[in-house]
N, C-alpha and C. Protein backbone atom coordinates (compact mmCIF):
# COMPACT_ATOMS: atom_id res chain seq x y z
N UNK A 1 26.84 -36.37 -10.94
CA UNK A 1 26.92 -37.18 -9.75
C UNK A 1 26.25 -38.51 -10.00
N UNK A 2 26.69 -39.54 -9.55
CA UNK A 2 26.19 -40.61 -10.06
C UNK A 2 25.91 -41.53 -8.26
N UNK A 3 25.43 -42.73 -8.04
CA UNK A 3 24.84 -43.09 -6.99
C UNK A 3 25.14 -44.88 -7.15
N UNK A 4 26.18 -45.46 -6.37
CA UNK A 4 26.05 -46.90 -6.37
C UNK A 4 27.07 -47.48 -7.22
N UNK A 5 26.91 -46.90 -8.73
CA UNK A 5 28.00 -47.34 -9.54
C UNK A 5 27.85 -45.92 -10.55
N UNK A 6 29.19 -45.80 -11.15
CA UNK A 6 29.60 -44.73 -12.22
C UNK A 6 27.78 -44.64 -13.57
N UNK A 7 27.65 -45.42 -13.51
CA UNK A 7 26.41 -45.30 -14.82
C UNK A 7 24.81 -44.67 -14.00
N UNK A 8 24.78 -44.72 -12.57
CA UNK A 8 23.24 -44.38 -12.11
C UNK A 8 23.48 -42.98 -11.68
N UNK A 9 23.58 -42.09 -12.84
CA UNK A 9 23.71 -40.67 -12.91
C UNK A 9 22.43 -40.24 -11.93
N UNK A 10 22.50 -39.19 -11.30
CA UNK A 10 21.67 -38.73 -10.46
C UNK A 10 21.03 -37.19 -10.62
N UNK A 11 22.40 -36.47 -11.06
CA UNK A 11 22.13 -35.03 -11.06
C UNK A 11 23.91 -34.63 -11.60
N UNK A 12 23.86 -33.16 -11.57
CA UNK A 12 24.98 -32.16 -11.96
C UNK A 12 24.92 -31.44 -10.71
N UNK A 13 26.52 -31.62 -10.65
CA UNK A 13 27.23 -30.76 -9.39
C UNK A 13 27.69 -29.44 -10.03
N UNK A 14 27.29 -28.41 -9.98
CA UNK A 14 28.33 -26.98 -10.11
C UNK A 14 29.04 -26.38 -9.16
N UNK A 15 30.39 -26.31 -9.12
CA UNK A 15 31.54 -26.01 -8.84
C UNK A 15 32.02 -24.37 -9.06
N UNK A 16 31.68 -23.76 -8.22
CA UNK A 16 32.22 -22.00 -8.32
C UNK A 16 33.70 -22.20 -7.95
N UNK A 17 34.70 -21.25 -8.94
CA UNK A 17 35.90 -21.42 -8.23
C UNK A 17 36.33 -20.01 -8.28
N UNK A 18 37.64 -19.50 -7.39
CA UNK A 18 37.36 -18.75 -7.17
C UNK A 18 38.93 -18.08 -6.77
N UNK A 19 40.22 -18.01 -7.64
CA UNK A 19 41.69 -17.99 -7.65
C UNK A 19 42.05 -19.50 -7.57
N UNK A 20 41.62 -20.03 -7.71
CA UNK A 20 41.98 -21.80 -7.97
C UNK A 20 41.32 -22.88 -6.94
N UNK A 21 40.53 -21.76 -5.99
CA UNK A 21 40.00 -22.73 -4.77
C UNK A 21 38.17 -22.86 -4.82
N UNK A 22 37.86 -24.14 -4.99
CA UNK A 22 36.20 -23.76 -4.80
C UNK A 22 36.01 -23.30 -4.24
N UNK A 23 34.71 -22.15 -4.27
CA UNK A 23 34.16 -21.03 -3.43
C UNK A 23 32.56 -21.85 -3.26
N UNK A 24 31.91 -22.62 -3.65
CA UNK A 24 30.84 -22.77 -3.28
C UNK A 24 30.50 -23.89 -4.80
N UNK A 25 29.23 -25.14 -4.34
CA UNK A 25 28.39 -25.62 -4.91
C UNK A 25 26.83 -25.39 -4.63
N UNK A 26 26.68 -26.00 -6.43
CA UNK A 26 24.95 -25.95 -6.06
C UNK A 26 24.62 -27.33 -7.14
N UNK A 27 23.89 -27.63 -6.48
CA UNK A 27 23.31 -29.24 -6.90
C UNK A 27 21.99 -29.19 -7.76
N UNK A 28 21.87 -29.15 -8.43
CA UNK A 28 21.10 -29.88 -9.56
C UNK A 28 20.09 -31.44 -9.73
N UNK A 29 19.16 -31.89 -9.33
CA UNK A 29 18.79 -33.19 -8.92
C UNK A 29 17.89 -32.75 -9.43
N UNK A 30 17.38 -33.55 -10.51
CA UNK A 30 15.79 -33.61 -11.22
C UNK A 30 15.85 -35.19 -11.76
N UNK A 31 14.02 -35.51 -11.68
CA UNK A 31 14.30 -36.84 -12.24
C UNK A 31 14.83 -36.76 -13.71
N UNK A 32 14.90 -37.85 -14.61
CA UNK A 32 14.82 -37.82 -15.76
C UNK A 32 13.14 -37.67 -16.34
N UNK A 33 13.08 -37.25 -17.62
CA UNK A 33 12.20 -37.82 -18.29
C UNK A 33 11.54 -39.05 -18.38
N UNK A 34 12.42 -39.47 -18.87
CA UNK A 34 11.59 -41.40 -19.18
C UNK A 34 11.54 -42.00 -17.83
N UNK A 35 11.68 -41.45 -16.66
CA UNK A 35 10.95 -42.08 -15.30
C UNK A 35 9.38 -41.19 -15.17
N UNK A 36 9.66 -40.35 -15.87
CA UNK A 36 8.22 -39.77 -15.30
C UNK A 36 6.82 -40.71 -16.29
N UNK A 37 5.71 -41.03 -14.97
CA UNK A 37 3.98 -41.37 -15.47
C UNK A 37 3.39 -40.14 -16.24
N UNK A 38 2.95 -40.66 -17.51
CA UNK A 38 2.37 -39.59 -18.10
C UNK A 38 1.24 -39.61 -17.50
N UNK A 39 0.31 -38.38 -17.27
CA UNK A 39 -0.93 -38.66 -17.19
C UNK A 39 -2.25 -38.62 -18.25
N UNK A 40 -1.71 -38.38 -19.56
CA UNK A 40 -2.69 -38.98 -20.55
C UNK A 40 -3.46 -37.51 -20.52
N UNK A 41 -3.28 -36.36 -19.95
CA UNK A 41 -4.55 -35.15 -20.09
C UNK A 41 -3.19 -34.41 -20.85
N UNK A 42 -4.10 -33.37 -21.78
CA UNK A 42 -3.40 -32.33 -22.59
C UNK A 42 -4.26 -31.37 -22.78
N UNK A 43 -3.96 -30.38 -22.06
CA UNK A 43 -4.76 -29.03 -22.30
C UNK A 43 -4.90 -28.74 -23.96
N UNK A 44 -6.82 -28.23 -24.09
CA UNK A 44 -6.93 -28.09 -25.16
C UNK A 44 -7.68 -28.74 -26.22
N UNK A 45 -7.25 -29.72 -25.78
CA UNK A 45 -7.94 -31.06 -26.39
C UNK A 45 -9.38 -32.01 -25.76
């Protein structure tokens, strides 16, 4: 799924089908990686 224009991907749509007719979705929405603040702590260390 994308948001605004084809390239600002957002998430994955899954599509159940079910004799040729969708039976149900479930949405998928997580940020990416490279948006997330690291916070610099690492267990262990």
């Amino acid at each position: 799924m994308a948001q605004g224009d084809k390239t600002n991907l957002l998430g994955v749509a899954y599509a159940s089908v079910d004799e040729g007719e969708i039976s149900g979705l479930a949405l998928c929405i997580v940020q990416t990686p490279d948006s997330a603040e690291r916070s610099g702590i690492y267990p262990g260390l």
